[in-house]
PDB file of N, CA and C in Angstrom:
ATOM      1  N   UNK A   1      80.658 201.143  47.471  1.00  0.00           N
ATOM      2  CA  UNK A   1      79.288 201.573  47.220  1.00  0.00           C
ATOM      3  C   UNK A   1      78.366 200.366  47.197  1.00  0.00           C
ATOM      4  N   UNK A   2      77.029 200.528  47.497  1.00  0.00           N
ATOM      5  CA  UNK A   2      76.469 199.244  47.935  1.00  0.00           C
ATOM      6  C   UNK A   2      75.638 199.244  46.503  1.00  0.00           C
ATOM      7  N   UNK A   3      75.351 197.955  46.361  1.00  0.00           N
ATOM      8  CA  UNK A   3      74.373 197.733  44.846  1.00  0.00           C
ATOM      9  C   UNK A   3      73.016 197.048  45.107  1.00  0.00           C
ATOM     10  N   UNK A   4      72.423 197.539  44.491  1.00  0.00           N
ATOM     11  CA  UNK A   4      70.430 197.974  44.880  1.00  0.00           C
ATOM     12  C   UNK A   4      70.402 197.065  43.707  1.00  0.00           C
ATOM     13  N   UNK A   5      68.909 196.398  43.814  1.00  0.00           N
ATOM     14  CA  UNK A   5      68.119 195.784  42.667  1.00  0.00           C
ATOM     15  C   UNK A   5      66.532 196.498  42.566  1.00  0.00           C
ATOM     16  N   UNK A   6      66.525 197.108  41.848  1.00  0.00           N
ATOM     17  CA  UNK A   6      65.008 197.775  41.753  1.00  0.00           C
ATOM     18  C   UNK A   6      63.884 196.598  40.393  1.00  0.00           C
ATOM     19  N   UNK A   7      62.648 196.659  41.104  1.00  0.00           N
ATOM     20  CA  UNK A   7      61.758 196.059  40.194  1.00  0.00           C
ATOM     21  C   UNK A   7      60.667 196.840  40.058  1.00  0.00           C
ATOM     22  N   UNK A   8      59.737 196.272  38.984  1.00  0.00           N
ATOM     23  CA  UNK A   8      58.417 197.417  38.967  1.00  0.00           C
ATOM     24  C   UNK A   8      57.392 196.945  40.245  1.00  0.00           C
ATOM     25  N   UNK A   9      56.985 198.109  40.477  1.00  0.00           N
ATOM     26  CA  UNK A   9      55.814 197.767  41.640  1.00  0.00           C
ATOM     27  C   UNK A   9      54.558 197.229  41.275  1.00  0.00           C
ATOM     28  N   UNK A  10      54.338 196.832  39.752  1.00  0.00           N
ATOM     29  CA  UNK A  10      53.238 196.641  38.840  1.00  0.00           C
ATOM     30  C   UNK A  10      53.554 195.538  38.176  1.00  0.00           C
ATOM     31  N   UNK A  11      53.163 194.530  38.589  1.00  0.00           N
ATOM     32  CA  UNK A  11      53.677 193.397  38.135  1.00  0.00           C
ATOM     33  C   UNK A  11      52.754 193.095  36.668  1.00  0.00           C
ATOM     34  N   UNK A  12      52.071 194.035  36.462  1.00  0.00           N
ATOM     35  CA  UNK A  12      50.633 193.814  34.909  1.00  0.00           C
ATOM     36  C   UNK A  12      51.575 194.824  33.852  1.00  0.00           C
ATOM     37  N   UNK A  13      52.220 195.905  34.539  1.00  0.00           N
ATOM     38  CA  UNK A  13      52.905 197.412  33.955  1.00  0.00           C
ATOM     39  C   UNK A  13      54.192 197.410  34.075  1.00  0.00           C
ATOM     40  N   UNK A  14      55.128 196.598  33.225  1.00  0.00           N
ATOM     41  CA  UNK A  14      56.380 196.765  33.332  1.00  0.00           C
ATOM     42  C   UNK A  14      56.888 196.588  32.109  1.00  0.00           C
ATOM     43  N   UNK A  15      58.306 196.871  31.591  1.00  0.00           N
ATOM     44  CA  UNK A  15      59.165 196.754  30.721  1.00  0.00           C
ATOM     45  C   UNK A  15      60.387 195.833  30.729  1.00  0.00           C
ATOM     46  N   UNK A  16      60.691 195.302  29.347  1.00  0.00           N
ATOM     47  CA  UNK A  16      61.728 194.068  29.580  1.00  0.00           C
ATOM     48  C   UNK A  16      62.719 194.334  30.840  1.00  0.00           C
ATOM     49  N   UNK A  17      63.375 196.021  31.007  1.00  0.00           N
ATOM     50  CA  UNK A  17      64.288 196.530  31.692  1.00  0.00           C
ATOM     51  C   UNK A  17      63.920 196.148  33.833  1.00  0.00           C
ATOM     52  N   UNK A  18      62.637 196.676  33.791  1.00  0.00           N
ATOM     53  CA  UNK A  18      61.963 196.629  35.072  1.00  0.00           C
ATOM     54  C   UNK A  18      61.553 195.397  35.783  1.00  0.00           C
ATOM     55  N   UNK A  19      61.318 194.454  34.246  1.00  0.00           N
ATOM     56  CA  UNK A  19      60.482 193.199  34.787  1.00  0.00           C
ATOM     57  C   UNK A  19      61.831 191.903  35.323  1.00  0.00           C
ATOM     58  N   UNK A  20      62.838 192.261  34.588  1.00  0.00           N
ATOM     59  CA  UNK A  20      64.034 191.296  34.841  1.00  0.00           C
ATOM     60  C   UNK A  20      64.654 191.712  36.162  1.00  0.00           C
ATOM     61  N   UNK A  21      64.355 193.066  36.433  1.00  0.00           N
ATOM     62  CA  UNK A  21      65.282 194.322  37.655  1.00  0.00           C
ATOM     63  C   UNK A  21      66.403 194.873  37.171  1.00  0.00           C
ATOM     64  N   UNK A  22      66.511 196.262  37.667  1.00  0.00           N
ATOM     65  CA  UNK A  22      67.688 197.205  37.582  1.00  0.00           C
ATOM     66  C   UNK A  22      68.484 197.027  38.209  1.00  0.00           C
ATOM     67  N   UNK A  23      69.917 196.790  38.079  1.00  0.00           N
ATOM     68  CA  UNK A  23      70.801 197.019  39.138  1.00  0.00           C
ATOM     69  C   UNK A  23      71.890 198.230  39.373  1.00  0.00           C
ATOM     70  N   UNK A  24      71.513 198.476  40.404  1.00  0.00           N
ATOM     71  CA  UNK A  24      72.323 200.042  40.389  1.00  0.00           C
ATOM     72  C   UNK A  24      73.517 200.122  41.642  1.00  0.00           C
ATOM     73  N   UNK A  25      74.853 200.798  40.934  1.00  0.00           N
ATOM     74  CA  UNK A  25      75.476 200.688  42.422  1.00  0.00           C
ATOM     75  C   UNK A  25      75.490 201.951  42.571  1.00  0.00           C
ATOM     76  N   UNK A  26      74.558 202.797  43.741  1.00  0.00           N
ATOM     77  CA  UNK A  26      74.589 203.590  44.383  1.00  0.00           C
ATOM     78  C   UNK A  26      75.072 204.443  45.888  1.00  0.00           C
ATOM     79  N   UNK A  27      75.233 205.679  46.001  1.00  0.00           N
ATOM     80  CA  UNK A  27      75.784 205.692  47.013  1.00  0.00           C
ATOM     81  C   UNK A  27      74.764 205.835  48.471  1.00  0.00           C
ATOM     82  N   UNK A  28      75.369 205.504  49.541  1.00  0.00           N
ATOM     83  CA  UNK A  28      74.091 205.657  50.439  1.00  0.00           C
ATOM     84  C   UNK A  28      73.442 206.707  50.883  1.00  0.00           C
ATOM     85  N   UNK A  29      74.044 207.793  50.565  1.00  0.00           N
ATOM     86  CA  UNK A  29      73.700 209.180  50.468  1.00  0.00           C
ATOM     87  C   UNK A  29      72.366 209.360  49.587  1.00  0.00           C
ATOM     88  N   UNK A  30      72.506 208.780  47.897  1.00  0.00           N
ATOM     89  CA  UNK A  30      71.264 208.729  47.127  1.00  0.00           C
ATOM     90  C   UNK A  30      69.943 208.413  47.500  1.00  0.00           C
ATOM     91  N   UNK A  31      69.381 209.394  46.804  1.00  0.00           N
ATOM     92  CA  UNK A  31      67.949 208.347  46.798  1.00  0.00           C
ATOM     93  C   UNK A  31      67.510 207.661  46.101  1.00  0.00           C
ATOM     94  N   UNK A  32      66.510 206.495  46.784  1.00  0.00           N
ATOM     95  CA  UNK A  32      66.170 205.564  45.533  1.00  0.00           C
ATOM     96  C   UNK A  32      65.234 205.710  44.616  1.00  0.00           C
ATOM     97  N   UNK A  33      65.898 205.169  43.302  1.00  0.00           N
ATOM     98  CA  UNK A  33      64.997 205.411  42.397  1.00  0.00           C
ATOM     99  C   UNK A  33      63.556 205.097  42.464  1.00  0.00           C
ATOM    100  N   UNK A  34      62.383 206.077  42.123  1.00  0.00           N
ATOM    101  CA  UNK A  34      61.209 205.967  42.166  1.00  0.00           C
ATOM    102  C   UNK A  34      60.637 205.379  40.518  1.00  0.00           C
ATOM    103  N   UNK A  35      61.612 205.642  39.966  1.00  0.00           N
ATOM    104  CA  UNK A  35      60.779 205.135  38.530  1.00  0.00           C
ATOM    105  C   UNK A  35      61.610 204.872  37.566  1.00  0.00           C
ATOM    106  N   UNK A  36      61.376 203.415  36.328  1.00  0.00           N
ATOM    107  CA  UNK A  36      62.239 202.804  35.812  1.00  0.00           C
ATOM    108  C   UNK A  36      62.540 203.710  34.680  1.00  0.00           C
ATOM    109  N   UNK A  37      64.130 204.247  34.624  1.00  0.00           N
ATOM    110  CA  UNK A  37      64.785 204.907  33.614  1.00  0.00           C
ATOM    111  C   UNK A  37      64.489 204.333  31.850  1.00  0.00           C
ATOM    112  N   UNK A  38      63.803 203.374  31.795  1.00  0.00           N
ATOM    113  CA  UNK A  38      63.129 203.226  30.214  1.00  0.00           C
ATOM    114  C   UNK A  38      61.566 203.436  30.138  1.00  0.00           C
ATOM    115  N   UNK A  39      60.797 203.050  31.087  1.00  0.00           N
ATOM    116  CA  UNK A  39      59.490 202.781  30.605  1.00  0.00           C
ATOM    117  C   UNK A  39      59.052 203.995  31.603  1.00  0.00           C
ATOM    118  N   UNK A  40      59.595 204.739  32.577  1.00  0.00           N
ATOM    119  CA  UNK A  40      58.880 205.368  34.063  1.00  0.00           C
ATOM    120  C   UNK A  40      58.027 204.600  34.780  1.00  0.00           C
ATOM    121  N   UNK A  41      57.649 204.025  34.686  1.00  0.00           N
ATOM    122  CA  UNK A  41      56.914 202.885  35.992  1.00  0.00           C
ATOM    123  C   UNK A  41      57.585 203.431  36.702  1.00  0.00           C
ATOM    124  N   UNK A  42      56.766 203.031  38.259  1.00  0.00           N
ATOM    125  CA  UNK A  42      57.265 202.970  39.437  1.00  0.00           C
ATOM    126  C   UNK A  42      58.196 201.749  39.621  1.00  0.00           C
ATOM    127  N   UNK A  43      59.038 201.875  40.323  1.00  0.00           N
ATOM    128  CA  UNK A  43      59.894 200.781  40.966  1.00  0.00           C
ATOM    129  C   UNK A  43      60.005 200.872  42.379  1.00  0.00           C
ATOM    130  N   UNK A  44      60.431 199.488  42.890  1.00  0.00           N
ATOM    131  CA  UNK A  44      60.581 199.345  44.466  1.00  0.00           C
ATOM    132  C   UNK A  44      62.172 198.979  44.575  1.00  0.00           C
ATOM    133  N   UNK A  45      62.875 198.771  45.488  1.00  0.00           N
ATOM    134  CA  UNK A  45      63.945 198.592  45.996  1.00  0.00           C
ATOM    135  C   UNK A  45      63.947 197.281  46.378  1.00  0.00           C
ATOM    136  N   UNK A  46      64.506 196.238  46.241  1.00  0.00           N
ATOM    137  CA  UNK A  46      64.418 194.672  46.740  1.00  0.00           C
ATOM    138  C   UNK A  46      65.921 194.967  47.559  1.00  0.00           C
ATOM    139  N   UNK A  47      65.326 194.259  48.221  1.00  0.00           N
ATOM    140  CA  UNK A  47      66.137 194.311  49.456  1.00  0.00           C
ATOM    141  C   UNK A  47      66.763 191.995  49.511  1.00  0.00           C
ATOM    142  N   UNK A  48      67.923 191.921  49.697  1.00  0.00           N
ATOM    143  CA  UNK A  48      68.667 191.195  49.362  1.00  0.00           C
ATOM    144  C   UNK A  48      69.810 190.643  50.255  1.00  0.00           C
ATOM    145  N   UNK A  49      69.921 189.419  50.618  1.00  0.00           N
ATOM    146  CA  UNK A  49      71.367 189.666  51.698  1.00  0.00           C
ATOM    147  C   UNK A  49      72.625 189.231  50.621  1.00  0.00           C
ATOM    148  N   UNK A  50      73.589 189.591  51.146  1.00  0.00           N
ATOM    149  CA  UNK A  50      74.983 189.880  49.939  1.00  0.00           C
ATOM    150  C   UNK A  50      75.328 188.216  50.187  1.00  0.00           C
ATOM    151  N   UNK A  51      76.078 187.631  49.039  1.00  0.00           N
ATOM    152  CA  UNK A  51      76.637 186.027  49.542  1.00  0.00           C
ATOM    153  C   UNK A  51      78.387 186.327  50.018  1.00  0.00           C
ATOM    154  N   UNK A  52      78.310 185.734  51.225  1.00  0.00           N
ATOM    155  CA  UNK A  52      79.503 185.270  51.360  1.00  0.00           C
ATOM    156  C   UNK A  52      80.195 183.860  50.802  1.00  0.00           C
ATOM    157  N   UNK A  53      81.380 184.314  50.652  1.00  0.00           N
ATOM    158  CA  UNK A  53      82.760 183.046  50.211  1.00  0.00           C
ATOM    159  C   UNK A  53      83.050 182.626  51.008  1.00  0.00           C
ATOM    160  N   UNK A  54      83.407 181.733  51.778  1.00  0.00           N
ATOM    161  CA  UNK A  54      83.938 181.145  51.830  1.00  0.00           C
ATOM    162  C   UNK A  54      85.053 180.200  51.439  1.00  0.00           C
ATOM    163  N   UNK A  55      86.219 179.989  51.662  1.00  0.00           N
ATOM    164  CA  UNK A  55      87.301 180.003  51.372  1.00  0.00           C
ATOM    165  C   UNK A  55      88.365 179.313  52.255  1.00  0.00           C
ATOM    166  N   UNK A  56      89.065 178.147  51.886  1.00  0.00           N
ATOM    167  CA  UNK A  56      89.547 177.338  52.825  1.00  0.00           C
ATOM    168  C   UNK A  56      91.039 177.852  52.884  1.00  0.00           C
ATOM    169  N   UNK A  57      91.516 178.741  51.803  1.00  0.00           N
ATOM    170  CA  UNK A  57      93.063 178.740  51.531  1.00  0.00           C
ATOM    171  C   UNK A  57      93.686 179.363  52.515  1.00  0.00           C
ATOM    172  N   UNK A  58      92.954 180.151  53.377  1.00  0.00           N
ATOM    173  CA  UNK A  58      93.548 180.394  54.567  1.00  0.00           C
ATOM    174  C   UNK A  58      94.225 179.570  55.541  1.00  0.00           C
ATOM    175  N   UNK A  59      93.450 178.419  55.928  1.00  0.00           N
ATOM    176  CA  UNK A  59      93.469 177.548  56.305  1.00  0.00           C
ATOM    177  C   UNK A  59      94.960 176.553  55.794  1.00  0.00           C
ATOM    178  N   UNK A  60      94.967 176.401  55.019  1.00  0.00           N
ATOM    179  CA  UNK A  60      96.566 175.663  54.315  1.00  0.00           C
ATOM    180  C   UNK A  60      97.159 176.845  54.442  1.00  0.00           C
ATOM    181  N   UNK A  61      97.428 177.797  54.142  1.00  0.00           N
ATOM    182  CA  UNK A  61      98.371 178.730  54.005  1.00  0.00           C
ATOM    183  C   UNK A  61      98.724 178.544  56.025  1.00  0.00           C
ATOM    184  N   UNK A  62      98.133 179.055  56.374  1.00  0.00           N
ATOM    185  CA  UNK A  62      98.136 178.614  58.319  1.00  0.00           C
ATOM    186  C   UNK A  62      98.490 177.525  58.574  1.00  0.00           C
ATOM    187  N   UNK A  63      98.645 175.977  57.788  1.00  0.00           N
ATOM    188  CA  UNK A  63      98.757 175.026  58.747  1.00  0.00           C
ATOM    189  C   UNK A  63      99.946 174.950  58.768  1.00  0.00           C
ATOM    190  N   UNK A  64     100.381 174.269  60.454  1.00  0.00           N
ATOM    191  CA  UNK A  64     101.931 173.327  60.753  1.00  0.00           C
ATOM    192  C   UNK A  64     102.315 173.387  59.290  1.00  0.00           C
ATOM    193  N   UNK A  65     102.277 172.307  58.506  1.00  0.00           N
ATOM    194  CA  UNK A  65     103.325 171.883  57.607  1.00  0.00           C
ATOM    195  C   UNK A  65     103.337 173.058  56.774  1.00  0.00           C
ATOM    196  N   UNK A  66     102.519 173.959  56.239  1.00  0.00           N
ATOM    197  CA  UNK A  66     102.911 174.961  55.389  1.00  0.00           C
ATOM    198  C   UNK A  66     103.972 175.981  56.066  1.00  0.00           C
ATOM    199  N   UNK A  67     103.532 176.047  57.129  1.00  0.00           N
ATOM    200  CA  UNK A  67     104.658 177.081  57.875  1.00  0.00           C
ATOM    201  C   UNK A  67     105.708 176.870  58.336  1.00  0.00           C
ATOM    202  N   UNK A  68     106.250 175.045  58.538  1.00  0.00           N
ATOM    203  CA  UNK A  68     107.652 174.257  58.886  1.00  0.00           C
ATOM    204  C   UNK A  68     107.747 174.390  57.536  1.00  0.00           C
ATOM    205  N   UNK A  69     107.233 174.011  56.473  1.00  0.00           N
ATOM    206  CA  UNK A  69     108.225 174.080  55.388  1.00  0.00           C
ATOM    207  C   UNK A  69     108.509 175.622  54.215  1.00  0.00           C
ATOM    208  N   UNK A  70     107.809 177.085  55.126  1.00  0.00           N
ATOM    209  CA  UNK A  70     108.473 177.617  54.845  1.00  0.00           C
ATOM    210  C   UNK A  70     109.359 178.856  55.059  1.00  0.00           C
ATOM    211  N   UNK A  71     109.715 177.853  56.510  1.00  0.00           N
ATOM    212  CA  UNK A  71     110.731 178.602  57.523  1.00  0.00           C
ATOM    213  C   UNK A  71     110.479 179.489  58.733  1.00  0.00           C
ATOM    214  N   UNK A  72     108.955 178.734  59.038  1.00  0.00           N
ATOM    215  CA  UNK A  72     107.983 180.148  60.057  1.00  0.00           C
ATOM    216  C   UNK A  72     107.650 179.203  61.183  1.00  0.00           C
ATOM    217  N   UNK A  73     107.650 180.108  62.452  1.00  0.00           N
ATOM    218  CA  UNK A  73     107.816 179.355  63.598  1.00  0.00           C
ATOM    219  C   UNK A  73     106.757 179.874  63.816  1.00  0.00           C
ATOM    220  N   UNK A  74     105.781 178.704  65.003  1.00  0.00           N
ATOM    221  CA  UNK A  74     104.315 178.896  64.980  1.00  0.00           C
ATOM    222  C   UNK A  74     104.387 178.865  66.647  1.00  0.00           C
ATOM    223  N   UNK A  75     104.293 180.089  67.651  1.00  0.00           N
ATOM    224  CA  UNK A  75     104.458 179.694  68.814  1.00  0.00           C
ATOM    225  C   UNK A  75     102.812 180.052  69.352  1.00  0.00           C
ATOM    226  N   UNK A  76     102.481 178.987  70.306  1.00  0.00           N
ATOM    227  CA  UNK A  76     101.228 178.713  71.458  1.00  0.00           C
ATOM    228  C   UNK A  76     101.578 179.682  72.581  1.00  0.00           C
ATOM    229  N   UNK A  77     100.614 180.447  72.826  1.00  0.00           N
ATOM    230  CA  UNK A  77     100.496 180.914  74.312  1.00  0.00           C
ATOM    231  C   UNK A  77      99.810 180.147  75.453  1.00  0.00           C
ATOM    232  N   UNK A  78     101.077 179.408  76.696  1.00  0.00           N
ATOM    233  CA  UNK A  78     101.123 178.902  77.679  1.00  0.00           C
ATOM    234  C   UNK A  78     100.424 179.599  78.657  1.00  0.00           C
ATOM    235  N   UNK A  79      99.931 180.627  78.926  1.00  0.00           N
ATOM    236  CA  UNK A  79      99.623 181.486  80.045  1.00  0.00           C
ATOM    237  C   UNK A  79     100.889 181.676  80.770  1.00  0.00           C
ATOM    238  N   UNK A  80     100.791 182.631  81.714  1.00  0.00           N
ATOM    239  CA  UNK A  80     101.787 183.674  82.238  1.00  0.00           C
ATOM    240  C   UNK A  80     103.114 183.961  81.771  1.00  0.00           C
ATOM    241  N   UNK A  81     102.819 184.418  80.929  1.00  0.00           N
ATOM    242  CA  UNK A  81     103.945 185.029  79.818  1.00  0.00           C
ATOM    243  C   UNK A  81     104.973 184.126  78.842  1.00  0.00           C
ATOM    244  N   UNK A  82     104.281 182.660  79.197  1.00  0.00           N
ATOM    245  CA  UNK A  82     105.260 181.963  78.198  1.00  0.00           C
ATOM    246  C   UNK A  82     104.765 181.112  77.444  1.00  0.00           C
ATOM    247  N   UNK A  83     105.450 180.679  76.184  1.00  0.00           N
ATOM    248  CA  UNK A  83     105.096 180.355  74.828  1.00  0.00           C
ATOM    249  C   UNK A  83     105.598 179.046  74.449  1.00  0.00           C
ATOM    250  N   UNK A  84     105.180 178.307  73.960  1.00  0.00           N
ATOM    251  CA  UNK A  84     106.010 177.127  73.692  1.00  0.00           C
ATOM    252  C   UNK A  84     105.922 177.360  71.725  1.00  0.00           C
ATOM    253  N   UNK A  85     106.817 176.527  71.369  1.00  0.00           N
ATOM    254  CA  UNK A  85     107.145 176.503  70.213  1.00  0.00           C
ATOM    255  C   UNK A  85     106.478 175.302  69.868  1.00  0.00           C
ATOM    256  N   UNK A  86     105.478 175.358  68.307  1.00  0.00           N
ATOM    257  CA  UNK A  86     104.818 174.315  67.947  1.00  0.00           C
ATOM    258  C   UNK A  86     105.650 173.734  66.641  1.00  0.00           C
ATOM    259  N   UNK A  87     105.641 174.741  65.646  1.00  0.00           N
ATOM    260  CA  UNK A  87     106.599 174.294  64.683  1.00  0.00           C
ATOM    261  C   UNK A  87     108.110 175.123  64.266  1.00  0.00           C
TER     262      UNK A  87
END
């Protein structure tokens, strides 16, 4: 389910709840909330890009020496149907 941040559309007319933002995980089927569940103000939908990880452990877990030392053969494709063996 994707997660929404709603704020007030009234930046003079808001509540501790509205003025910090709501976060809601909703489904995409829903609609969005028009008004803040403590104070009713209006609210808007902020729109947000998600962060990616990045993550190197793939990377060691995949290399030569992790996979010679634990018993996994790592073969290259040569073109026309043959393979050479790396580790």
């Amino acid at each position: 389910m994707p997660f929404y941040v709603y704020r007030s559309k009234d930046p003079k007319n808001k509540c501790a709840e509205c003025k910090e933002g709501i976060e809601l995980f909703q489904s995409i089927q829903e609609k969005p909330l028009e008004s803040c569940p403590e104070c009713g103000k209006a609210v808007a939908r902020i729109f947000h890009s998600t962060p990616t990880v990045r993550d190197s452990s793939e990377k060691k877990i995949l290399s030569d020496d992790n996979l010679k030392k634990n018993g996994f053969k790592k073969l290259v494709n040569r073109g026309g149907g043959k393979f050479d063996e790396v580790v």
